[in-house]
Protein backbone atom coordinates (compact mmCIF):
# COMPACT_ATOMS: atom_id res chain seq x y z
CA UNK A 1 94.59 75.62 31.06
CA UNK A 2 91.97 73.23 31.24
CA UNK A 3 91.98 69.45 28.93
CA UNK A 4 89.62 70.97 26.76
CA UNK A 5 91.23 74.11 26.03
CA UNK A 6 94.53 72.87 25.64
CA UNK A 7 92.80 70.21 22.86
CA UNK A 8 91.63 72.84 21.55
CA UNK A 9 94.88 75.03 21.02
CA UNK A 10 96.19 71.76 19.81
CA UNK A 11 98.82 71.95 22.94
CA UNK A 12 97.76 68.36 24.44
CA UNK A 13 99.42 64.88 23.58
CA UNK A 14 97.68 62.04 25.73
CA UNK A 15 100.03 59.69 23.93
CA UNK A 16 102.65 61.05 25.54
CA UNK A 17 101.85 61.66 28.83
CA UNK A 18 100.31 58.13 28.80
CA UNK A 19 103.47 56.72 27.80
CA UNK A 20 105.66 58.43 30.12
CA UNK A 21 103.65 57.58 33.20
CA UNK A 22 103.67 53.71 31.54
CA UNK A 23 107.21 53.74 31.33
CA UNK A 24 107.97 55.25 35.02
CA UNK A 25 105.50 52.14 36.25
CA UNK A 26 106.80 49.22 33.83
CA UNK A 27 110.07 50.10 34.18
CA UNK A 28 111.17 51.54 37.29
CA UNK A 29 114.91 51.92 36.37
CA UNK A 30 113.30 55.44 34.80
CA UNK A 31 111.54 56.49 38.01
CA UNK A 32 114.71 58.72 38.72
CA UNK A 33 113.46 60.94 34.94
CA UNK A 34 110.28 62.49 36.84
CA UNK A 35 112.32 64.49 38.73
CA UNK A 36 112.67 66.23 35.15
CA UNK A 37 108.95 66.93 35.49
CA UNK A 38 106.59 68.11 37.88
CA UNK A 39 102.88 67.27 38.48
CA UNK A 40 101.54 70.80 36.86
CA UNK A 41 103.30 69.69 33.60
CA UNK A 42 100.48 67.24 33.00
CA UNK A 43 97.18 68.35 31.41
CA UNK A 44 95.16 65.08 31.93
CA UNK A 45 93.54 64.97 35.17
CA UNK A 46 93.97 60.98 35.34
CA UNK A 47 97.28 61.57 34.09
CA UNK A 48 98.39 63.86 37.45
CA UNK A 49 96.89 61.96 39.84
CA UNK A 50 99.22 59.00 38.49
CA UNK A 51 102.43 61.03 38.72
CA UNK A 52 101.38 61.79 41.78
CA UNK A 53 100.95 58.53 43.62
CA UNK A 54 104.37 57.56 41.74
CA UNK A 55 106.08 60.57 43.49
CA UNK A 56 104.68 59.45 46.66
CA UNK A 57 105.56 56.07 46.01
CA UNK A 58 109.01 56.96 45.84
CA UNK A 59 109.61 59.21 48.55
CA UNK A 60 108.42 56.40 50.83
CA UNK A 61 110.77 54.25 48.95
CA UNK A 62 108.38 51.70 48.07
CA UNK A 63 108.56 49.32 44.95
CA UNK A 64 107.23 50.97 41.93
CA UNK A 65 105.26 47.87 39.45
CA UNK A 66 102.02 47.65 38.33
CA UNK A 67 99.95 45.97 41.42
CA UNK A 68 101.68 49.21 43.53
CA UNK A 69 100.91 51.51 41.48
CA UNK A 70 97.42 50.69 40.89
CA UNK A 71 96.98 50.98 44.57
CA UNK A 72 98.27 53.68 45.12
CA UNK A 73 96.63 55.93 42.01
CA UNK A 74 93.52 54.16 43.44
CA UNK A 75 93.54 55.46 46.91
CA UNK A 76 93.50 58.98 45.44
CA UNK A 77 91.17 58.98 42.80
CA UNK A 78 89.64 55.73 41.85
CA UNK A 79 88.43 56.80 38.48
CA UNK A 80 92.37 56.93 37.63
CA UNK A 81 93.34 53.48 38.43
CA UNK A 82 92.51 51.78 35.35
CA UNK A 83 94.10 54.35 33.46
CA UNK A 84 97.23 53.56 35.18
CA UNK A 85 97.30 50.03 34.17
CA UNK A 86 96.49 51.44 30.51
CA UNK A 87 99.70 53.22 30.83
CA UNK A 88 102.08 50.45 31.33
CA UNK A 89 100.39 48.03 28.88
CA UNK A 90 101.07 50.49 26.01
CA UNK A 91 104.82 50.56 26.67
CA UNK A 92 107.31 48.30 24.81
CA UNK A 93 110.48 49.74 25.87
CA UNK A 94 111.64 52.35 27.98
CA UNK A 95 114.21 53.44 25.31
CA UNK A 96 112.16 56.63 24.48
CA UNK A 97 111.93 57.96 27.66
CA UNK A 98 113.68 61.30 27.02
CA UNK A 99 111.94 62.03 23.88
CA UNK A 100 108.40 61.48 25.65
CA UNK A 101 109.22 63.96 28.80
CA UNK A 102 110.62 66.23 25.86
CA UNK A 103 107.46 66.44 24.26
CA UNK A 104 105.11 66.57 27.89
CA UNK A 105 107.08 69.47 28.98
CA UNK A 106 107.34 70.99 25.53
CA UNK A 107 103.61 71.44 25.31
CA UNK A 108 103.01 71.99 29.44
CA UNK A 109 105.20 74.83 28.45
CA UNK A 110 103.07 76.06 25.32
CA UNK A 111 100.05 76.23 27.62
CA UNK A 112 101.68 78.08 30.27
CA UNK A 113 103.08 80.59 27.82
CA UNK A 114 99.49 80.95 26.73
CA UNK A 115 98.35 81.59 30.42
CA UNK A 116 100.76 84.30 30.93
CA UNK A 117 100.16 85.99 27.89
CA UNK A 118 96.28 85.74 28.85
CA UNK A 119 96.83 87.08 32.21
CA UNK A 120 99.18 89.77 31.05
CA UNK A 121 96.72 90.95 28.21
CA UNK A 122 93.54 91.31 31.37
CA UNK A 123 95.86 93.36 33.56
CA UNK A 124 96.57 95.53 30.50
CA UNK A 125 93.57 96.13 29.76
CA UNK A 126 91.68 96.46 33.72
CA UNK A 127 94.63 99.30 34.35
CA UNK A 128 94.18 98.52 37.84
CA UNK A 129 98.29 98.49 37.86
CA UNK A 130 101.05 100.87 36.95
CA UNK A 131 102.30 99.70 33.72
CA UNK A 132 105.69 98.80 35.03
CA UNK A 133 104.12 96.46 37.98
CA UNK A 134 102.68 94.59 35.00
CA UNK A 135 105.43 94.89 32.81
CA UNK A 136 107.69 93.62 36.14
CA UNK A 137 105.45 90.44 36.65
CA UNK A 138 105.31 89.80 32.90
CA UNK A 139 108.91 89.32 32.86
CA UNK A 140 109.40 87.86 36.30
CA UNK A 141 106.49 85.30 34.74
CA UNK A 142 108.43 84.84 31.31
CA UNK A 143 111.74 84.56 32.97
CA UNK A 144 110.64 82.16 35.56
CA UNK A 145 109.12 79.85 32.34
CA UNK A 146 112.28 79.81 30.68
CA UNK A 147 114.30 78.73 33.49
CA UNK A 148 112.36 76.21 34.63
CA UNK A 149 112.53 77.42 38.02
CA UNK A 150 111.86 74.73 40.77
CA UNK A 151 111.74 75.62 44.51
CA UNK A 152 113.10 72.46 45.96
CA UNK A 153 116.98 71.52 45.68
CA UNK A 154 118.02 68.61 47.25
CA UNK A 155 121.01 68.37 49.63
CA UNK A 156 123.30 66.83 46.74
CA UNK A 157 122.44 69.58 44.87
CA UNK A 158 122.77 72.36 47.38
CA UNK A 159 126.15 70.41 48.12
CA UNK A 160 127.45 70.32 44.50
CA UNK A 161 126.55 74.08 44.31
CA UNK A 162 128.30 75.20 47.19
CA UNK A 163 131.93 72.90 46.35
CA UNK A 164 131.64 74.54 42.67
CA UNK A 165 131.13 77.97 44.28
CA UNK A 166 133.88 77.30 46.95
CA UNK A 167 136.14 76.52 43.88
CA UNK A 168 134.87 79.54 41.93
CA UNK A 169 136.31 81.44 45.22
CA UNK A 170 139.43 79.62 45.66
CA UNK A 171 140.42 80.21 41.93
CA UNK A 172 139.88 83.79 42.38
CA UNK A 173 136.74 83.30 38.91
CA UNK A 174 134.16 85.05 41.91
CA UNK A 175 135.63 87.91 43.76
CA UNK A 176 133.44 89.80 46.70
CA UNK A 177 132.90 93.58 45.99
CA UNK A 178 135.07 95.26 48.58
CA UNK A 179 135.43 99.05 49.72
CA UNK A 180 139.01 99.85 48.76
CA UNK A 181 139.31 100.50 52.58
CA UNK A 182 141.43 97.84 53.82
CA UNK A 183 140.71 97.74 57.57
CA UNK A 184 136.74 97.75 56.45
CA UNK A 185 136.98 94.88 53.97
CA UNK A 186 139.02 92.76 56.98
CA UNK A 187 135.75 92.41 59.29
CA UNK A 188 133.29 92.36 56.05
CA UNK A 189 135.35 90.10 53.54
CA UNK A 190 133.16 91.81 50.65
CA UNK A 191 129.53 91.71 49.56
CA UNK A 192 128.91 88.59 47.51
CA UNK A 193 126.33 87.78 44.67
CA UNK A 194 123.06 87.41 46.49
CA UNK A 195 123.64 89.86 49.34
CA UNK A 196 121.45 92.74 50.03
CA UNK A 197 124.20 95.58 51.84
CA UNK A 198 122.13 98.29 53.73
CA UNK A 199 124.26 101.63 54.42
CA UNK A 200 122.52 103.78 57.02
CA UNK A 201 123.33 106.99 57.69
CA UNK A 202 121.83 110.55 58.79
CA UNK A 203 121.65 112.94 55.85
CA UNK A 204 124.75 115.14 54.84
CA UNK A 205 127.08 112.78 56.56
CA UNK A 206 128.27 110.76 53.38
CA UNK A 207 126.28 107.95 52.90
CA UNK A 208 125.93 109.10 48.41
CA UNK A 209 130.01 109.87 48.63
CA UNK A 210 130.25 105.76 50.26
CA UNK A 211 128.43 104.41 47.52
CA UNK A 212 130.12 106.26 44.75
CA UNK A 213 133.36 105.07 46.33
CA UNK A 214 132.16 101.62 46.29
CA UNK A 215 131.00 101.72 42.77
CA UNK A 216 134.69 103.05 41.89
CA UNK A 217 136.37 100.81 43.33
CA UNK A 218 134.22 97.90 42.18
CA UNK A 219 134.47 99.17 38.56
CA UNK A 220 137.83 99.55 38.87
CA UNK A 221 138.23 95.65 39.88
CA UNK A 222 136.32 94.83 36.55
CA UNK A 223 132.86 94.71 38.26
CA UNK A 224 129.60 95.59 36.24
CA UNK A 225 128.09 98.53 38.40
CA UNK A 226 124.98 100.20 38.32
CA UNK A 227 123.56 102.96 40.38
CA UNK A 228 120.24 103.85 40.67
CA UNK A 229 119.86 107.69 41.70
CA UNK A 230 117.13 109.28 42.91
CA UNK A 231 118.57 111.73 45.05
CA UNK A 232 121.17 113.43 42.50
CA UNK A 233 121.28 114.64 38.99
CA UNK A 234 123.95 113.11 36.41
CA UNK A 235 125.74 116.64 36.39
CA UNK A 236 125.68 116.45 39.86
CA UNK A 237 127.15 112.60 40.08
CA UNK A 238 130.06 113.64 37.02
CA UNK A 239 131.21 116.25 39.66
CA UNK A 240 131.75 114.18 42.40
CA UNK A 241 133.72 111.50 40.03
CA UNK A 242 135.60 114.13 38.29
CA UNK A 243 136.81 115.59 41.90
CA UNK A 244 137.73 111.52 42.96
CA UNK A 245 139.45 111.33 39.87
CA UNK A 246 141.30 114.61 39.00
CA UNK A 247 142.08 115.54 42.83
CA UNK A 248 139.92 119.28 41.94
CA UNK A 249 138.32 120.59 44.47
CA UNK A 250 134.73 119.63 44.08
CA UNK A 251 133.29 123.15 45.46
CA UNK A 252 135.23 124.75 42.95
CA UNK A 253 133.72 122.72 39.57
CA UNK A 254 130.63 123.49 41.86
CA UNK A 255 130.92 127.37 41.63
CA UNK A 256 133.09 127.36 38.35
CA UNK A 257 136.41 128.55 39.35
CA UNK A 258 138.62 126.06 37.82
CA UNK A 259 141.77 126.96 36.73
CA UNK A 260 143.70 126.10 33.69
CA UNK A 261 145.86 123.23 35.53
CA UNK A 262 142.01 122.35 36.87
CA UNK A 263 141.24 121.74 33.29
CA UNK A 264 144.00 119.52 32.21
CA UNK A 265 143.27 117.40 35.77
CA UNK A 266 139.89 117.06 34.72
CA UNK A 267 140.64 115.81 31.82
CA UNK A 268 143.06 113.44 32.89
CA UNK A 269 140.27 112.45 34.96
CA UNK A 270 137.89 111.69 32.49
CA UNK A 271 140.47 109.48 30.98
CA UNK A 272 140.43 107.72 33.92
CA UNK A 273 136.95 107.22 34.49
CA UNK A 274 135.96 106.83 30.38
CA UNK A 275 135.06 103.22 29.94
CA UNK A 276 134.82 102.04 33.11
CA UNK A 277 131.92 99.17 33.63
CA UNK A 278 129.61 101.77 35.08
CA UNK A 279 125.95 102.83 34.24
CA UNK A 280 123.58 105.45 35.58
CA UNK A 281 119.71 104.94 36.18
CA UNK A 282 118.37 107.84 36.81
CA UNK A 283 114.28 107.53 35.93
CA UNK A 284 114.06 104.40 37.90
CA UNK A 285 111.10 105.97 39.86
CA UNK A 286 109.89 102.51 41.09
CA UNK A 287 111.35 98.96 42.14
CA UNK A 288 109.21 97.38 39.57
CA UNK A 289 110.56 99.56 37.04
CA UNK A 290 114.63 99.26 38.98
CA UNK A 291 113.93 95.23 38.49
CA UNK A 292 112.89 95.59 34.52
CA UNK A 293 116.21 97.84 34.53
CA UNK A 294 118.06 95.30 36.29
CA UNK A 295 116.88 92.16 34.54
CA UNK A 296 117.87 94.01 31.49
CA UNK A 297 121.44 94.67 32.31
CA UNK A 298 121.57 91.31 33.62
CA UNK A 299 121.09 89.25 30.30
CA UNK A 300 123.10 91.28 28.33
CA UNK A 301 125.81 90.92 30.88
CA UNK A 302 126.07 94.32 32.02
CA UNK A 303 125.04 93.34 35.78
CA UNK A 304 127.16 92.56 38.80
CA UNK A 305 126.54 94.86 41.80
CA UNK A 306 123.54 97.23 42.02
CA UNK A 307 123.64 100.23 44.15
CA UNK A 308 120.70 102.00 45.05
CA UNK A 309 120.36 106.02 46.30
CA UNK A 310 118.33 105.68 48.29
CA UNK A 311 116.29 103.01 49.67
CA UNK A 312 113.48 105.04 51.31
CA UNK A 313 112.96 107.41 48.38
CA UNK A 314 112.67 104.64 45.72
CA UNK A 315 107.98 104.32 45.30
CA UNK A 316 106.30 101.26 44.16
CA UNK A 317 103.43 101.02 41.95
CA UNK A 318 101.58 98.99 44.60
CA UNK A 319 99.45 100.90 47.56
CA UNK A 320 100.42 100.93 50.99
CA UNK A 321 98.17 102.81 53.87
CA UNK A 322 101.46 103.30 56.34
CA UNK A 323 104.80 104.15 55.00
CA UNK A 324 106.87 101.63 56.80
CA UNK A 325 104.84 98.82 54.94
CA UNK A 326 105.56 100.58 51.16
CA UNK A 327 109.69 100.72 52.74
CA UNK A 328 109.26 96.99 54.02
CA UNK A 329 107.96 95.95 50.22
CA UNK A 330 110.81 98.02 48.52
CA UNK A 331 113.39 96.02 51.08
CA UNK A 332 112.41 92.65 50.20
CA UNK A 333 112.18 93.57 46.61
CA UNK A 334 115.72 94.59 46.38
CA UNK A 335 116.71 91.56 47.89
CA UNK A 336 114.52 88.89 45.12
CA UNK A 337 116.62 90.90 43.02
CA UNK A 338 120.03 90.08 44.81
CA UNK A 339 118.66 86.74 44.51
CA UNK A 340 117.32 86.16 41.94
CA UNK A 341 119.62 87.46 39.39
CA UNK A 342 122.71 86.38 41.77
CA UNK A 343 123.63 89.99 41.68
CA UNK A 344 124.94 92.48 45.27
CA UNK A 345 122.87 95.13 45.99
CA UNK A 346 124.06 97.68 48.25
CA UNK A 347 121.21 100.48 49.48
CA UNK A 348 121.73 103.36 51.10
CA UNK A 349 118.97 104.14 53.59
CA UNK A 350 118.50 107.25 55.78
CA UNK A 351 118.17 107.13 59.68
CA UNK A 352 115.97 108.77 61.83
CA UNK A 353 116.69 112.03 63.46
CA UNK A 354 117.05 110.47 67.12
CA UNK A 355 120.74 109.15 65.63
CA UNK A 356 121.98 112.82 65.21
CA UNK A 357 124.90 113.36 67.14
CA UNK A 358 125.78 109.31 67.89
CA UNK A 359 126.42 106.26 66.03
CA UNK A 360 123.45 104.87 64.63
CA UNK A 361 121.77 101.93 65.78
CA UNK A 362 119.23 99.21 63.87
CA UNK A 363 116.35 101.13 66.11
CA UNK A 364 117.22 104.54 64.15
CA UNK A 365 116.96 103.21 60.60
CA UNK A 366 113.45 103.91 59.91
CA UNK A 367 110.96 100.98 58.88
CA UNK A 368 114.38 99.01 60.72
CA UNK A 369 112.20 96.03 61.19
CA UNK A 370 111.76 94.41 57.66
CA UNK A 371 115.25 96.02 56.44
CA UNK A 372 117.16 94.29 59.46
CA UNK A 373 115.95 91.28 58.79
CA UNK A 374 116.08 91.44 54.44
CA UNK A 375 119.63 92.56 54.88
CA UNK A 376 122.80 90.32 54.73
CA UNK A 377 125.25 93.15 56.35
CA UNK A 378 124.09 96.63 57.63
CA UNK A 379 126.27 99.18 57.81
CA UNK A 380 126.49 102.91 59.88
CA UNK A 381 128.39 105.98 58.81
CA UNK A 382 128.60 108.21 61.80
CA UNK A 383 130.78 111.18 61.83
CA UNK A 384 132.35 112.02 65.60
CA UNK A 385 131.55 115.80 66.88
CA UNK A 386 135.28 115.33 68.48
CA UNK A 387 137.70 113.60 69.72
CA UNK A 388 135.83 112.73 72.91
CA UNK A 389 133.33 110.70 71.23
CA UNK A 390 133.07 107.02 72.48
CA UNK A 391 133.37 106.32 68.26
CA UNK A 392 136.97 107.76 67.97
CA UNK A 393 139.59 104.95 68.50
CA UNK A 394 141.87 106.13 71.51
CA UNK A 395 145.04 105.66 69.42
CA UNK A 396 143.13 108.54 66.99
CA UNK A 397 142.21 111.17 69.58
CA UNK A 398 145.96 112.74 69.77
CA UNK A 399 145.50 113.26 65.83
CA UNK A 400 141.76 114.23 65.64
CA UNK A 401 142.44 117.82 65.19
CA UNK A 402 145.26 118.01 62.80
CA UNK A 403 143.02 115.56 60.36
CA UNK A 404 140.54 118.48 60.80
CA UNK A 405 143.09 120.83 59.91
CA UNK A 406 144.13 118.88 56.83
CA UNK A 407 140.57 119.12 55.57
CA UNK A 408 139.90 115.43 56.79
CA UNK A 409 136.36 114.38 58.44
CA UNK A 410 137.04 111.60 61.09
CA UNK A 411 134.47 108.37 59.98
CA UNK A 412 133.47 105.75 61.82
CA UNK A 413 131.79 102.79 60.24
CA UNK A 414 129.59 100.21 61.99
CA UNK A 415 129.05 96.73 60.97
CA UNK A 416 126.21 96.24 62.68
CA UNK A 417 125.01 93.03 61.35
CA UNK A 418 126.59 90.20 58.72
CA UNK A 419 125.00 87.40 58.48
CA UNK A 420 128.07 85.80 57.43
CA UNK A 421 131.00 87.27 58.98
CA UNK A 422 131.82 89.12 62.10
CA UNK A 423 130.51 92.59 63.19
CA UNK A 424 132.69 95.85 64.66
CA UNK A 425 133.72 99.44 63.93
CA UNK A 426 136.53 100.72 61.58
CA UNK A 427 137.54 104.40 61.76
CA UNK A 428 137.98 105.77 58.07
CA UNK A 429 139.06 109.21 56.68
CA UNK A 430 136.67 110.89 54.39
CA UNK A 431 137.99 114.27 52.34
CA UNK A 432 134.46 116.13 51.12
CA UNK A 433 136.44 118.23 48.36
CA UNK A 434 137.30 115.03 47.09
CA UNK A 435 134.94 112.56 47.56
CA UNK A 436 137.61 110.05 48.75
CA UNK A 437 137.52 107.64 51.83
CA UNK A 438 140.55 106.22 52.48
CA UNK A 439 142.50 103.77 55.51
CA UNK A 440 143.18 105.51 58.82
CA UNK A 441 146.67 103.40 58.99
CA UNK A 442 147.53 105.34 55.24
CA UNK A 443 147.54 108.35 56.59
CA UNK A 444 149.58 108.13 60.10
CA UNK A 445 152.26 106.65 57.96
């Protein structure tokens, strides 16, 4: 908003912006406050090119007075010079300090707020956009105005963040999301608030049933868990939870032969599962509208880890001519949302058909480029044709067959990549007519 608009909406004060930049030159003691402000915040042309020969003043760690200052505002814009030494004439004390940045970024605000709602009122109306794109940058626009968001931290405050956060850990107040699985969660160590987790697997081999698990479990620890769906009905979701959680046979809910003992297990079940911290999206149909969703459960505190079903079927309002760039866009979308509401997100992503039969590699998941490098950790489900597949640990071939028998599919998971911890391969047992995935170790004991 330009001077004369904003004296217009009555959302200008030169006295104040005159008198903060006074006080930051008269008084350097306060030159510490402008970090409080930033150069956009200031409506007067004159009155920007001031703050910003103080800023540069004081990253060069020159003395801040009014001969310095002069020169410096000079040797951007002349014309501003004299209104510098205005500035610091007009200031008695610097006692008010706080009151006058309260009121510059008060109104800086105002006009901003008045931008937004100007630019979000001309993409309304040019329906150019889905509605949810501009719904999404409406309140990525509003959200980012009430923070106050700044890009630059300093090393003091990246420090301070990461001691409070090691505390956090240390008195057990921020927990990693684990799998339940305890030989998997000793290489990964959890997924932690600002982590994108990529699952990739070929379809029918249990990449939906890993998820679920992990949502579970996570629930379970007192986690706020959402999955987004677009691959299975709610019916179809309830039946896989009910068979986790009442020990029925999943294919028989599926076909309808449950028995009268099946009934009182799945209602045990449902007592089980009945109030856990767990929510369904399920008309998500693109990230713009998934980030509303998310932002959403977020401030009301209903938003810790975000699973997503999967990656590669989830559309985006904005046009893409090849494929890989719309499932590059979706990638790094999911991760501004790990990040920016300090949330995990864990997608499940399909691999191409050259991984059938073998363990999937980071040149088999498909648009692998932009997902490898978006992801924190990438996982592979691969599930061994027999026991003479380089997957299967040695100690597990003797047993292959009878887990078989038992109605047991042999798993082996890949941690391909963690960008904070170490990579490997666990072996896992996964039981289809239950949904379950449980420790190897469990099981030979």
């Amino acid at each position: 908003m330009n001077l004369q608009d904003a004296m217009a909406c009555g959302l200008y004060n030169g006295d104040a912006e005159a008198t903060t930049l006074g006080t930051f030159i008269r008084y350097p003691q306060t030159a510490s406050h402008a970090d409080e402000l930033t150069e956009a915040d200031f409506c007067g042309e004159n009155a920007r090119t001031v703050f910003r020969a103080l800023q540069g003043l004081r990253a060069k760690n020159a003395a801040i007075d009014i001969s310095t200052a002069y020169e410096a505002v000079r040797a951007l814009r002349e014309a501003a010079a004299d209104y510098a030494i205005e500035c610091a004439k007009r200031v008695p004390s610097w006692a008010n300090i706080g009151a006058y940045i309260a009121i510059v970024r008060d109104l800086a605000r105002r006009r901003a707020l008045v931008e937004i709602a100007g630019r979000i009122q001309r993409q309304a109306l040019e329906k150019t956009d889905e509605l949810s794109g501009t719904l999404d940058a409406a309140r990525q626009a509003l959200s980012d105005l009430e923070t106050g968001r700044h890009d630059a931290v300093s090393i003091g405050g990246v420090l301070m963040n990461t001691y409070e956060r090691l505390a956090s850990l240390y008195e057990g107040e921020e927990k990693p999301i684990t799998t339940g699985a305890a030989d998997l969660d000793a290489i990964m160590g959890g997924v932690f608030p600002g982590e994108l987790m990529v699952i990739g697997a070929r379809p029918g081999v249990g990449k939906s049933a890993f998820g679920m698990n992990l949502a579970i479990h996570a629930a379970h620890a007192g986690a706020q868990v959402c999955v987004c769906s677009r691959e299975m009905t709610d019916t179809q979701y309830g039946q896989r939870l009910l068979a986790q959680a009442s020990g029925v046979d999943g294919m028989r809910m599926r076909t309808g032969k449950i028995s009268d003992g099946d009934w009182q297990a799945i209602s045990d079940g449902m007592t089980l599962l009945d109030g856990l911290p767990l929510t369904f999206l399920f008309q998500a149909r693109t990230v713009e509208e998934l980030r509303i969703e998310a932002r959403r459960l977020h401030e009301a505190k209903q938003l810790d880890v975000l699973i997503v079903d999967y990656l590669q079927l989830m559309r985006t309002s904005q046009k893409f001519k090849e494929d890989y760039l719309r499932v590059g866009y979706i990638s790094k979308a999911l991760k501004e949302i790990a990040l920016d509401l300090r949330v995990s997100v864990i997608a499940l992503a399909q691999v191409g058909r050259s991984a059938q039969g073998k363990m999937p590699t980071m040149a088999d998941l498909r648009s692998s480029g932009e997902i490898e490098q978006d992801a924190d950790g990438i996982l592979f489900l691969h599930r061994p044709d027999g026991p003479n597949d380089r997957s299967v640990d040695p100690d597990d071939k003797p047993f292959f067959e009878a887990y078989a028998q038992s109605g047991y599919q042999y798993m082996a998971i890949d941690v391909a990549k963690q960008r904070q911890g170490q990579t490997g391969t666990v072996n896992l047992l996964f039981d289809p007519a239950h949904m379950i995935y449980s420790s190897i170790e469990r099981k030979r004991r």
